[in-house]
PDB file of N, CA and C in Angstrom:
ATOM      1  N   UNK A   1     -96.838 -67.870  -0.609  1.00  0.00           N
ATOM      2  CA  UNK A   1     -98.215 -67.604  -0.973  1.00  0.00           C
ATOM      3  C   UNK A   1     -98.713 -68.744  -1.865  1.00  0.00           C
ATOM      4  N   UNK A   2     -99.742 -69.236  -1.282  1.00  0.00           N
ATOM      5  CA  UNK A   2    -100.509 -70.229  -2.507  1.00  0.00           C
ATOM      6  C   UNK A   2    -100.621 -70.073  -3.853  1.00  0.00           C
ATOM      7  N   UNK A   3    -100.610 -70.888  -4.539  1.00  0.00           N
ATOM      8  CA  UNK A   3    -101.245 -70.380  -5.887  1.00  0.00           C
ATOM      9  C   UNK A   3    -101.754 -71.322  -6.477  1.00  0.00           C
ATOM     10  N   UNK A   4    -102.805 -71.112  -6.751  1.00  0.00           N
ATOM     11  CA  UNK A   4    -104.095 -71.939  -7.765  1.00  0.00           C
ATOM     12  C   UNK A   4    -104.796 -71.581  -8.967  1.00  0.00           C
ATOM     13  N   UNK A   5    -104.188 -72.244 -10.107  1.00  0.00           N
ATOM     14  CA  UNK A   5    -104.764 -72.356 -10.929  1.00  0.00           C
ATOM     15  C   UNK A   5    -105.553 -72.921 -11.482  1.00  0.00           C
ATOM     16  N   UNK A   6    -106.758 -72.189 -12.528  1.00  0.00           N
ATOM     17  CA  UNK A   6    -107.731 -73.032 -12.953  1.00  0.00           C
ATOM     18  C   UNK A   6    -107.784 -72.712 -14.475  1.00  0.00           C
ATOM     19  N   UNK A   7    -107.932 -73.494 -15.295  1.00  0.00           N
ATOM     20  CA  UNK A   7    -107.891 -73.453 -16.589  1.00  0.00           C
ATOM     21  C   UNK A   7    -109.122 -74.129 -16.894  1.00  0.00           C
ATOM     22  N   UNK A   8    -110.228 -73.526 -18.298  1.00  0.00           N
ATOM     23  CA  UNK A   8    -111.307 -73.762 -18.355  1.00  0.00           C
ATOM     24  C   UNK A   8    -111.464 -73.012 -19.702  1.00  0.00           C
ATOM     25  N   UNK A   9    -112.832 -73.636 -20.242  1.00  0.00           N
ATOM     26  CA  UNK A   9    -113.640 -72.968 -21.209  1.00  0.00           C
ATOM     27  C   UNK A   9    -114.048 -71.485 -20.831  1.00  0.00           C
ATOM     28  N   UNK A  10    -114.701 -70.690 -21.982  1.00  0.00           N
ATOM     29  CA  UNK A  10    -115.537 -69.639 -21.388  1.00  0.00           C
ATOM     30  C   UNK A  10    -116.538 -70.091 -20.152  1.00  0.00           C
ATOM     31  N   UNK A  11    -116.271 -69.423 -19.068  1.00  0.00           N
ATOM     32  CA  UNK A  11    -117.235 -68.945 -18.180  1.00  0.00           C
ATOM     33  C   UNK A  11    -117.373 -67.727 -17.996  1.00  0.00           C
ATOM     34  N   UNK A  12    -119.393 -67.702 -17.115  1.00  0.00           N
ATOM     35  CA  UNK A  12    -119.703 -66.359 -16.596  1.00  0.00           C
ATOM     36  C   UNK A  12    -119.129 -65.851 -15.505  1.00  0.00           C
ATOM     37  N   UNK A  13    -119.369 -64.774 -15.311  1.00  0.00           N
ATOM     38  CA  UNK A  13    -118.667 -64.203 -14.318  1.00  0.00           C
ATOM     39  C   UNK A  13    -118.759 -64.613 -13.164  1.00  0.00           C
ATOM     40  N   UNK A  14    -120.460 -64.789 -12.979  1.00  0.00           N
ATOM     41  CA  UNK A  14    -120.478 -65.429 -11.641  1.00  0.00           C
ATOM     42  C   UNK A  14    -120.235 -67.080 -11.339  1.00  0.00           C
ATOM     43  N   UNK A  15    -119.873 -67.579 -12.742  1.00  0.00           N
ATOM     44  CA  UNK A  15    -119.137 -69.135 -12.065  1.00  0.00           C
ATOM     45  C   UNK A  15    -117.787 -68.504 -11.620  1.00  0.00           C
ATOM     46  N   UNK A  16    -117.207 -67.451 -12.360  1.00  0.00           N
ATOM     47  CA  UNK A  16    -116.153 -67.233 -12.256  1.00  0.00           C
ATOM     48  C   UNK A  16    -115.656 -66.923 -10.485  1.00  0.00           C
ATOM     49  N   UNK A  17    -116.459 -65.711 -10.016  1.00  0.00           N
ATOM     50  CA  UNK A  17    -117.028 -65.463  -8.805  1.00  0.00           C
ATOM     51  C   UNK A  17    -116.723 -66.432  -7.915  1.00  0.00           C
ATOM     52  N   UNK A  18    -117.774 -67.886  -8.477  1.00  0.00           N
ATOM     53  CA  UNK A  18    -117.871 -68.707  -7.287  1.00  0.00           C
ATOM     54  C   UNK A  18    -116.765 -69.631  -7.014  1.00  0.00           C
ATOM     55  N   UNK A  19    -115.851 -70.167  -8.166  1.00  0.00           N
ATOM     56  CA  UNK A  19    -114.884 -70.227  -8.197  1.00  0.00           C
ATOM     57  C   UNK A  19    -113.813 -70.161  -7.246  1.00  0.00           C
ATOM     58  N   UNK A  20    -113.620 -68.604  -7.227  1.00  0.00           N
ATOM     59  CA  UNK A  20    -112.711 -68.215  -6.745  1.00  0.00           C
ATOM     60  C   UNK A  20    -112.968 -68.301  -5.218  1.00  0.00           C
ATOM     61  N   UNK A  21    -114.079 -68.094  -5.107  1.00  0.00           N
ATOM     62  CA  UNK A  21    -114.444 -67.993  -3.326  1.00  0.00           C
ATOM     63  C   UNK A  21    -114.116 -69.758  -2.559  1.00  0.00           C
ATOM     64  N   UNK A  22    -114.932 -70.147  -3.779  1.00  0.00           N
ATOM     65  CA  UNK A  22    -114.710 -71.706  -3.251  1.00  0.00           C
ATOM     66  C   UNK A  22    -113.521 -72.733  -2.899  1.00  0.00           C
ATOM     67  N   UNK A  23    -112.933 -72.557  -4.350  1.00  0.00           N
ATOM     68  CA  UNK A  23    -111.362 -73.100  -4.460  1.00  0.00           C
ATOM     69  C   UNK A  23    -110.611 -72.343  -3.035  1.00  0.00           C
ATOM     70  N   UNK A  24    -110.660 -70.949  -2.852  1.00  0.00           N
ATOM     71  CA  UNK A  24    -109.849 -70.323  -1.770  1.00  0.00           C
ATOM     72  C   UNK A  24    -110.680 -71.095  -0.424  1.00  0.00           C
ATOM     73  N   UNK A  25    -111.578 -70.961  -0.394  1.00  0.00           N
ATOM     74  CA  UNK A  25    -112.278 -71.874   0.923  1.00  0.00           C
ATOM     75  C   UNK A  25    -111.815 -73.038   1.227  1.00  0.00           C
ATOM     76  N   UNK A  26    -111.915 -73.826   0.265  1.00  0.00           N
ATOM     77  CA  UNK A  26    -111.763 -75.168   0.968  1.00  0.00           C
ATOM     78  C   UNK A  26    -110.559 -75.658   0.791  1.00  0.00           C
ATOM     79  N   UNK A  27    -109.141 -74.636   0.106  1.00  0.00           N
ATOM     80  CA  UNK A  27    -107.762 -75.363  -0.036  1.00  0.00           C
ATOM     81  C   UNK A  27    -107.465 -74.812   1.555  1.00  0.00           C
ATOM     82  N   UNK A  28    -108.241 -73.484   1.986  1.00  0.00           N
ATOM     83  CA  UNK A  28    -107.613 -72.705   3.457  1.00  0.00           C
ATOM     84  C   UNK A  28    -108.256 -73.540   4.325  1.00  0.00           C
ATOM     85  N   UNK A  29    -109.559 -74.326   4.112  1.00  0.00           N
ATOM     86  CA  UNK A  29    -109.726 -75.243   4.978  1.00  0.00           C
ATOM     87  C   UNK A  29    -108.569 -76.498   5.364  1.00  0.00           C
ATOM     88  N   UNK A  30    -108.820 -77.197   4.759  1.00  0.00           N
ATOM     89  CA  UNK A  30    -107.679 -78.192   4.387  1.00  0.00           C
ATOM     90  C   UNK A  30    -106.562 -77.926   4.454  1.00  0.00           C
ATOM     91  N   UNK A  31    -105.535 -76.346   4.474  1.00  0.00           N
ATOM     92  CA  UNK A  31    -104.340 -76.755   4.519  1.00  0.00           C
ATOM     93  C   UNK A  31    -104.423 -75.852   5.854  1.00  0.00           C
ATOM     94  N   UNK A  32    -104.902 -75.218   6.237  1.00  0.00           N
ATOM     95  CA  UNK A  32    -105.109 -74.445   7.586  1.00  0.00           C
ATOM     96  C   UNK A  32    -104.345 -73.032   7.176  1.00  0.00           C
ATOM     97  N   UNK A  33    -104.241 -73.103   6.167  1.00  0.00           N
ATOM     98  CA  UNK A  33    -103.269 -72.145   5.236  1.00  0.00           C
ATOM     99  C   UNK A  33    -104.408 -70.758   5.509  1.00  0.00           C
ATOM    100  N   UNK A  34    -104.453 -69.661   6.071  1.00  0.00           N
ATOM    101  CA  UNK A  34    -105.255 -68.441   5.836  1.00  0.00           C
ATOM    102  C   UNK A  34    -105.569 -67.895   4.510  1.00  0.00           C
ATOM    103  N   UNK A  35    -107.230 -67.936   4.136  1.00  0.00           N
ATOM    104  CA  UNK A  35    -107.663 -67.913   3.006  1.00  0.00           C
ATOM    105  C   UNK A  35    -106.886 -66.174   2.621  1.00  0.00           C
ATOM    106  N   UNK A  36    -106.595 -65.510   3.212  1.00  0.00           N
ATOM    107  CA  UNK A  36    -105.678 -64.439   2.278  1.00  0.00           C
ATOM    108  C   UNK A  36    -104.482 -64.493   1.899  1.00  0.00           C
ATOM    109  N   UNK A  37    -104.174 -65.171   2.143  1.00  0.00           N
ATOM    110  CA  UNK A  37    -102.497 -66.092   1.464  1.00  0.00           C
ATOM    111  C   UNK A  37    -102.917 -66.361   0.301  1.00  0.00           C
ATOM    112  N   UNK A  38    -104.117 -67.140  -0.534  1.00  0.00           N
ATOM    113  CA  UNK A  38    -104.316 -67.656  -1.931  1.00  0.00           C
ATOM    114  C   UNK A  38    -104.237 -66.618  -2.793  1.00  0.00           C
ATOM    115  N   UNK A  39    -103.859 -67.206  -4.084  1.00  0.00           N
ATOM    116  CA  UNK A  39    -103.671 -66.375  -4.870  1.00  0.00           C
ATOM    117  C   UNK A  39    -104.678 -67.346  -5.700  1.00  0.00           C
ATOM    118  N   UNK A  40    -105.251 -66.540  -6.679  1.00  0.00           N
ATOM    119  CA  UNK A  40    -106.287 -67.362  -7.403  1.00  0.00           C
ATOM    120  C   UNK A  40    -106.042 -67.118  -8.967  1.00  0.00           C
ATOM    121  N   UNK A  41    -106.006 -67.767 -10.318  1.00  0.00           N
ATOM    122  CA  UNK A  41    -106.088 -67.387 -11.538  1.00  0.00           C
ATOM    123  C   UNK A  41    -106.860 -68.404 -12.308  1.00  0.00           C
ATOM    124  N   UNK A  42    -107.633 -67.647 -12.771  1.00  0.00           N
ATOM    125  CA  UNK A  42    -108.816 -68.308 -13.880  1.00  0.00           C
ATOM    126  C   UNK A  42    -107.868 -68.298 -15.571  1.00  0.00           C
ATOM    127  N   UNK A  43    -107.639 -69.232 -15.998  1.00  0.00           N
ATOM    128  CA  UNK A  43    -107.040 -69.014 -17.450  1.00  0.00           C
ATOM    129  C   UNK A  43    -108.393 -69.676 -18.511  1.00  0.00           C
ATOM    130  N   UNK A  44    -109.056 -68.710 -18.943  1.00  0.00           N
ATOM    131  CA  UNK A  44    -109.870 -69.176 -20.093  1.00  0.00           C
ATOM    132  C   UNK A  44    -108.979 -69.289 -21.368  1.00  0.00           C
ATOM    133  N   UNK A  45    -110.213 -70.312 -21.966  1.00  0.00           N
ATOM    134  CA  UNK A  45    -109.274 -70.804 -23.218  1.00  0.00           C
ATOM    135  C   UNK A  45    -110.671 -69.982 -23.757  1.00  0.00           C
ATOM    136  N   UNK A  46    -110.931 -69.785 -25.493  1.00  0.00           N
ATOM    137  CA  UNK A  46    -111.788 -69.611 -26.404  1.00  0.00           C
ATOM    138  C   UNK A  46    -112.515 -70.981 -26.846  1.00  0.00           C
ATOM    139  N   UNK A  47    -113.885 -71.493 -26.511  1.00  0.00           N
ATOM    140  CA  UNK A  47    -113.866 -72.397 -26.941  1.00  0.00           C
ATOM    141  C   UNK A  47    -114.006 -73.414 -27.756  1.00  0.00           C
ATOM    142  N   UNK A  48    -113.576 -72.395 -28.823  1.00  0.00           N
ATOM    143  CA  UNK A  48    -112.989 -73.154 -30.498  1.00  0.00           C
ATOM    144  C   UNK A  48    -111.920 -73.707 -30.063  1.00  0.00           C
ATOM    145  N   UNK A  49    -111.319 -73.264 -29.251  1.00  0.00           N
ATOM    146  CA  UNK A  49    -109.609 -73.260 -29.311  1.00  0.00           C
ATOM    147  C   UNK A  49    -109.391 -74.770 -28.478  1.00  0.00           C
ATOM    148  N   UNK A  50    -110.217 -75.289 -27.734  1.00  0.00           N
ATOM    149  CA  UNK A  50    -110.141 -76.314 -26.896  1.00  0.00           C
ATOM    150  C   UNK A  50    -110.954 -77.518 -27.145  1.00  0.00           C
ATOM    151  N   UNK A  51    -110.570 -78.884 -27.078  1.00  0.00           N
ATOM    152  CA  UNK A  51    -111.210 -79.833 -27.961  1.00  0.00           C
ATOM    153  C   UNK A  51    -111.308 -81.206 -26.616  1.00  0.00           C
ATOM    154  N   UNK A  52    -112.366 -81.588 -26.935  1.00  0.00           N
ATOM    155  CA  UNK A  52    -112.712 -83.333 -26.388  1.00  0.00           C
ATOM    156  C   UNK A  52    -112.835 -84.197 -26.797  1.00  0.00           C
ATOM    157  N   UNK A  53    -112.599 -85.171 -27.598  1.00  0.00           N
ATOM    158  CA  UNK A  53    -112.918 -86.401 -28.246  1.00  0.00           C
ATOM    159  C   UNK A  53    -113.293 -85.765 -29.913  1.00  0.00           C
ATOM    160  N   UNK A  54    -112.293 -84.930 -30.470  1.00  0.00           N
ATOM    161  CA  UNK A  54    -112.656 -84.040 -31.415  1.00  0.00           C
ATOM    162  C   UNK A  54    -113.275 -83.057 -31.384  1.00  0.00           C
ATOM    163  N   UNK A  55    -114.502 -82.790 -30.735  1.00  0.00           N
ATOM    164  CA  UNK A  55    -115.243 -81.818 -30.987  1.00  0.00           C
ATOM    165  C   UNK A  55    -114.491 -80.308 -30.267  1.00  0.00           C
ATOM    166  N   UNK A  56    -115.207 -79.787 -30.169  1.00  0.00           N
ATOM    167  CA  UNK A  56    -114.768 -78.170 -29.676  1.00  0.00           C
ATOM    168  C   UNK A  56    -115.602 -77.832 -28.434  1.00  0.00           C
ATOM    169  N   UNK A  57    -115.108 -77.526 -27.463  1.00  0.00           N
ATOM    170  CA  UNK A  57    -115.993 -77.273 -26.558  1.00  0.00           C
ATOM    171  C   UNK A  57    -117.175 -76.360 -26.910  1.00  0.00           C
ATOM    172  N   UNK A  58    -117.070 -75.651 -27.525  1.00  0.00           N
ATOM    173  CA  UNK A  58    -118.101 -74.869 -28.041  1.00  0.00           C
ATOM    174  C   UNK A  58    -119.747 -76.088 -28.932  1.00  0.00           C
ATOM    175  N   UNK A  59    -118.882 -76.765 -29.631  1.00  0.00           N
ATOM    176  CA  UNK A  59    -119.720 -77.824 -30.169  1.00  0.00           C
ATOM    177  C   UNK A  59    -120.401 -78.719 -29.130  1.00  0.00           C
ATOM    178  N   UNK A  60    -119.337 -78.871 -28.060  1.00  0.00           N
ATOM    179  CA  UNK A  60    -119.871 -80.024 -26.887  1.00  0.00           C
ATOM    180  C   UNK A  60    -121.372 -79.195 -26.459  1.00  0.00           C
ATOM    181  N   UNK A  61    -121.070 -78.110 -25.831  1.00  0.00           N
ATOM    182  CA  UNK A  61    -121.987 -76.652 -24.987  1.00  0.00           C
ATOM    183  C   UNK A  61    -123.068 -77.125 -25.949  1.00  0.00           C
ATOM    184  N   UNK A  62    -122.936 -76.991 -27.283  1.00  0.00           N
ATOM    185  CA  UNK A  62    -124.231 -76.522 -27.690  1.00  0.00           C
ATOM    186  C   UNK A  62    -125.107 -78.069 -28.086  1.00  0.00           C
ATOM    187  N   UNK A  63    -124.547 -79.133 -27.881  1.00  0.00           N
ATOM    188  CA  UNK A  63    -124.858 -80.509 -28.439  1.00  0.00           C
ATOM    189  C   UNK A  63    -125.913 -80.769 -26.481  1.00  0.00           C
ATOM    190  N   UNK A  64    -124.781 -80.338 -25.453  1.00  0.00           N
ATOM    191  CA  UNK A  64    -125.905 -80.359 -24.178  1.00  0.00           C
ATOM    192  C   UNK A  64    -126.879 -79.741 -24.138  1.00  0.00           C
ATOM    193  N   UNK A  65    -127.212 -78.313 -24.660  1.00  0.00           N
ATOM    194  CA  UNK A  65    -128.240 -77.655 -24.717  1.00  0.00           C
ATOM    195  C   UNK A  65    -129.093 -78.213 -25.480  1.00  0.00           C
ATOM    196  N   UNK A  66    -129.136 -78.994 -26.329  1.00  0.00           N
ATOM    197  CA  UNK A  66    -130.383 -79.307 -27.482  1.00  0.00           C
ATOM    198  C   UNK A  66    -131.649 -79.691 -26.649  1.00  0.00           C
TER     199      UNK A  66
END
């Protein structure tokens, strides 16, 4: 059975959603592998807890929104 992981900041549900549909789509494309064979896992981090060039993803999020 496949397995794919994705590790990430907080996301919504429905990135979460699309995610999962997508990643399973196009690895069953590409490996000819039947998209119900994938196994899918989203691992969120908190995003204090996760950092880029120092900052916190949380700091990054809100420095794009301005």
């Amino acid at each position: 059975m496949p397995y794919i992981k994705f590790e990430s900041g907080e996301l919504s549900k429905e990135v979460k959603q699309r995610l999962i549909k997508e990643l399973t789509d196009v690895s069953a494309k590409i490996t000819g592998i039947s998209k119900e064979l994938f196994f899918v896992s989203i691992d969120e981090k908190d995003d204090t807890h996760i950092a880029v060039g120092g900052k916190t993803v949380k700091q990054l999020k809100e420095e794009l929104s301005k």
